[in-house]
C-alpha atoms as a PDB file:
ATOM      1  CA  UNK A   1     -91.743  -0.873  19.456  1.00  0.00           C
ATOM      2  CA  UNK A   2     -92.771  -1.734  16.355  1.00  0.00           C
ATOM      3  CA  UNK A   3     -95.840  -4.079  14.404  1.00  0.00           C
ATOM      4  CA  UNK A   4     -95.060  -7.409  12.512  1.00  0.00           C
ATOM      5  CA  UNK A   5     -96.934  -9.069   9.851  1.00  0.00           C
ATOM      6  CA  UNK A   6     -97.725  -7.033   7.281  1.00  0.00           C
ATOM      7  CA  UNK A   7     -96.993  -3.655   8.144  1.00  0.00           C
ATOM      8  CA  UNK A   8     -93.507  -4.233   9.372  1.00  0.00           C
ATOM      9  CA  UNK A   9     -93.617  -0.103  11.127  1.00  0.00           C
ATOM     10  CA  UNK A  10     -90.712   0.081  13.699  1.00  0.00           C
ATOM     11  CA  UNK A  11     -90.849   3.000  16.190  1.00  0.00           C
ATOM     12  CA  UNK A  12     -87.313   4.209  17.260  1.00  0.00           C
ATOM     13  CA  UNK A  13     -86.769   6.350  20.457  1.00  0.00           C
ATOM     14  CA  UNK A  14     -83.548   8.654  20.232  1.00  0.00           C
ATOM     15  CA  UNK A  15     -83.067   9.726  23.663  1.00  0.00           C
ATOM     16  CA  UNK A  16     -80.040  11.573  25.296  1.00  0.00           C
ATOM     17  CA  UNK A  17     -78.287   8.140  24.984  1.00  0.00           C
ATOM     18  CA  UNK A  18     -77.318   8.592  21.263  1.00  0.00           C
ATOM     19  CA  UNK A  19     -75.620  12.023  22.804  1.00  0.00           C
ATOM     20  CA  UNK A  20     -73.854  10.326  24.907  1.00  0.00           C
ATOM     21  CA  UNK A  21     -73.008   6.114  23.816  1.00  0.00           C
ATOM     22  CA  UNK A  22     -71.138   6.452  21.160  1.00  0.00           C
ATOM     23  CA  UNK A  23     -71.013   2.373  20.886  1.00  0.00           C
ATOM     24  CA  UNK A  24     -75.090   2.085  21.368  1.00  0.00           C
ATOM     25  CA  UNK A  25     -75.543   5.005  18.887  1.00  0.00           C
ATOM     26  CA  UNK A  26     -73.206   2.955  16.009  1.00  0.00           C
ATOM     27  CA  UNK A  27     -75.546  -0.235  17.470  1.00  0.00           C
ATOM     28  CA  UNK A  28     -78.699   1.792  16.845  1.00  0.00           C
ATOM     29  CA  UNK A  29     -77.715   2.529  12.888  1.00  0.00           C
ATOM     30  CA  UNK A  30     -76.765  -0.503  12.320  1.00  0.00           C
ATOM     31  CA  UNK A  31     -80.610  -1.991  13.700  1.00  0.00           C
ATOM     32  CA  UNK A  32     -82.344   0.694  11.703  1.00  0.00           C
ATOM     33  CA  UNK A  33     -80.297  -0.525   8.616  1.00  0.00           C
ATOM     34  CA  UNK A  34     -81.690  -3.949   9.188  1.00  0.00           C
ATOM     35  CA  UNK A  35     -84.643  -3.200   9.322  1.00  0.00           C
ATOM     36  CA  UNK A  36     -84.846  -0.668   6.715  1.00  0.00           C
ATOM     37  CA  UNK A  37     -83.217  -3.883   4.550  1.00  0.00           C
ATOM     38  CA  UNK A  38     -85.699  -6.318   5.490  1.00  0.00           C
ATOM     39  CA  UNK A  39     -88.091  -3.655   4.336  1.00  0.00           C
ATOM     40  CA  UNK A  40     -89.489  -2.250   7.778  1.00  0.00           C
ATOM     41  CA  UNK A  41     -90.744   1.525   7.695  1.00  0.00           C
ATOM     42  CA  UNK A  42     -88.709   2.992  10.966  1.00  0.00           C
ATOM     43  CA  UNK A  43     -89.857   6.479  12.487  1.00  0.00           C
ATOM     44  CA  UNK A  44     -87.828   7.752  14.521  1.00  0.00           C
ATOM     45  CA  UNK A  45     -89.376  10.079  17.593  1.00  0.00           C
ATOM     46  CA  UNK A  46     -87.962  12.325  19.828  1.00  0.00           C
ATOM     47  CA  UNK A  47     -88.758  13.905  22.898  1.00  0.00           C
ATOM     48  CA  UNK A  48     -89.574  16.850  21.108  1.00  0.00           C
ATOM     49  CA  UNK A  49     -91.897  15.234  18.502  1.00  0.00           C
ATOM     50  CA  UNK A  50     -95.170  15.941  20.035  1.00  0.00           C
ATOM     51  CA  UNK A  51     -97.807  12.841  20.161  1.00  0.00           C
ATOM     52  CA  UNK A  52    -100.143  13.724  17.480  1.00  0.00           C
ATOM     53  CA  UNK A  53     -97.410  14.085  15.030  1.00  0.00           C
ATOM     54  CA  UNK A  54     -96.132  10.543  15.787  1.00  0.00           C
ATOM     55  CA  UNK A  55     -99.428   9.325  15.309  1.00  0.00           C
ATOM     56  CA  UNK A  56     -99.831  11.301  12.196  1.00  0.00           C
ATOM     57  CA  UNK A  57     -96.727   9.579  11.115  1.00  0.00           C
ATOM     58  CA  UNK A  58     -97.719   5.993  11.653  1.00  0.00           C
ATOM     59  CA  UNK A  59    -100.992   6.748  10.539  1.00  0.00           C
ATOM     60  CA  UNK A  60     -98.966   7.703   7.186  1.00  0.00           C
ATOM     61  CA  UNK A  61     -96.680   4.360   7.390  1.00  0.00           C
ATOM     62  CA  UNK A  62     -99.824   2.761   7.589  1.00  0.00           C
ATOM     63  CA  UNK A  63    -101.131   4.430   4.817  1.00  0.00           C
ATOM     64  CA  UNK A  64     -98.353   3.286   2.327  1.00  0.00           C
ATOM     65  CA  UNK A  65     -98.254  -0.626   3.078  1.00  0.00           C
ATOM     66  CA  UNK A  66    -102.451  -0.546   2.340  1.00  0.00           C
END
């Protein structure tokens, strides 16, 4: 998920998946790297992170391209 233009904010699930897929974890860092490069902000969430702390997050990445 993530917003183009110019806030470039990419939101990363890590599920159970990076656990377990060792090839779609390496293929995960190697996205966020891209990203990051092509100067995207990427938060990554978990299942633990609760809601309003992701929001407060993006609200944050937000924040910093203004």
């Amino acid at each position: 998920m993530g917003w183009e233009g110019e806030w470039r904010i990419a939101i990363e699930y890590d599920g159970d998946h990076h656990r377990t897929d060792e090839r779609q974890f390496a293929r995960d860092i190697a996205r966020v790297e891209r990203l990051e490069a092509a100067d995207w902000i990427v938060i990554r969430v978990t299942a633990k992170d609760k809601p309003a702390d992701v929001l407060r997050r993006i609200r944050a990445a937000i924040a910093r391209r203004a």
